[in-house]
C-alpha atoms as a PDB file:
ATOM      1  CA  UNK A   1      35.449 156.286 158.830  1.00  0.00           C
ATOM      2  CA  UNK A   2      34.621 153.156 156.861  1.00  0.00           C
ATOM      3  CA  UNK A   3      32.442 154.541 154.590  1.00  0.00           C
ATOM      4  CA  UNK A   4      34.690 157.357 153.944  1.00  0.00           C
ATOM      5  CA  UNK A   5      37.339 154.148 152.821  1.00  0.00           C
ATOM      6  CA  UNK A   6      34.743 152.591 150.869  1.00  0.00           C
ATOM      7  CA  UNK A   7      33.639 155.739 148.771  1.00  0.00           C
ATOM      8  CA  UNK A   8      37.593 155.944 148.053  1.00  0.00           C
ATOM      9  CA  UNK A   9      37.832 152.695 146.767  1.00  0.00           C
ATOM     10  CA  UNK A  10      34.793 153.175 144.656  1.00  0.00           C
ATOM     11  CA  UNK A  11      36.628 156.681 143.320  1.00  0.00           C
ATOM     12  CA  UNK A  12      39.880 154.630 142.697  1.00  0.00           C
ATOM     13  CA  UNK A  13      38.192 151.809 140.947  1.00  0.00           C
ATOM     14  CA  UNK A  14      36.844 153.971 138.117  1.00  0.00           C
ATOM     15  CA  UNK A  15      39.884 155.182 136.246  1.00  0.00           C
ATOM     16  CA  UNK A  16      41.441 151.777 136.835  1.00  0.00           C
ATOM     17  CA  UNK A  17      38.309 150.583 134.896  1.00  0.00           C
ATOM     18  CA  UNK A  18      39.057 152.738 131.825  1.00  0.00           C
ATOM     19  CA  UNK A  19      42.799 152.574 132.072  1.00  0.00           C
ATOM     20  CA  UNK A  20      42.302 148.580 131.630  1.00  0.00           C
ATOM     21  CA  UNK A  21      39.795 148.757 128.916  1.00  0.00           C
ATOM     22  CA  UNK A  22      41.806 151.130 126.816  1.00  0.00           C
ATOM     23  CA  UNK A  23      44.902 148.540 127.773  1.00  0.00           C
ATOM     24  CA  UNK A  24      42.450 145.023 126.240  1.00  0.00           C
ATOM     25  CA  UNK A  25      41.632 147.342 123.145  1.00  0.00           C
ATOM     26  CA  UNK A  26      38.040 148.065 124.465  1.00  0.00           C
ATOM     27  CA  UNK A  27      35.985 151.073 124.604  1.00  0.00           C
ATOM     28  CA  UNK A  28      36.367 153.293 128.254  1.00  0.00           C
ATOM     29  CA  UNK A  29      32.779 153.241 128.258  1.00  0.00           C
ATOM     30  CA  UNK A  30      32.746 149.071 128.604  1.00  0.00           C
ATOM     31  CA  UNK A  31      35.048 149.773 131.653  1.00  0.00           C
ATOM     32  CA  UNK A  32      32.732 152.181 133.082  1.00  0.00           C
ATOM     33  CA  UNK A  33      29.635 149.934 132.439  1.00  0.00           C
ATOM     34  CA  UNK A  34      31.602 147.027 134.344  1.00  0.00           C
ATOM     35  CA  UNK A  35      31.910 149.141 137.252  1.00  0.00           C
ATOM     36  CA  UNK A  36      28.579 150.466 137.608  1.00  0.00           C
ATOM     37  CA  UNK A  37      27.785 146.546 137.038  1.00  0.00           C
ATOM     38  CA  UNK A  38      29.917 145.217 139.470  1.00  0.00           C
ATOM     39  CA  UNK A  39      29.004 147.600 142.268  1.00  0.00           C
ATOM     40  CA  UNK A  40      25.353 147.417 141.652  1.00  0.00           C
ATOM     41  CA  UNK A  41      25.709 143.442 142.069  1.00  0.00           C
ATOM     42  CA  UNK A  42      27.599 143.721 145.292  1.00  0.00           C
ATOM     43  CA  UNK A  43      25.219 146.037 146.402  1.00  0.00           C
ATOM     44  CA  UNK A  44      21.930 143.830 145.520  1.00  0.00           C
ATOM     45  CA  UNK A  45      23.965 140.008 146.820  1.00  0.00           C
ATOM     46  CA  UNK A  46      26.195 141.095 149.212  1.00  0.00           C
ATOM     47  CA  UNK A  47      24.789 140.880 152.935  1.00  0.00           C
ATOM     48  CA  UNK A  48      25.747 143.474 155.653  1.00  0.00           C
ATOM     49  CA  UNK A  49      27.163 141.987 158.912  1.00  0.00           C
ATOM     50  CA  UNK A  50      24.364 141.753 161.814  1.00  0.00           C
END
């Protein structure tokens, strides 16, 4: 089940990201590069409860 909530939230967070860029004036591919970005990072730093 939480998996299934987190792959949503992934989903969600991409048009957000290009909705926002093309709102600042930027490219929708910066928006899409800050996503893959941002999830890689949490992926790599964040630590998974024990």
């Amino acid at each position: 089940m939480i998996p299934a909530l987190i792959q949503q939230r992934a989903c969600d967070a991409i048009p957000y990201s290009i909705s926002f860029s093309i709102t600042a004036g930027l490219d929708p591919s910066v928006g899409l590069f800050v996503s893959f970005t941002m999830a890689v990072v949490i992926a790599i730093v964040a630590d998974a409860p024990r």
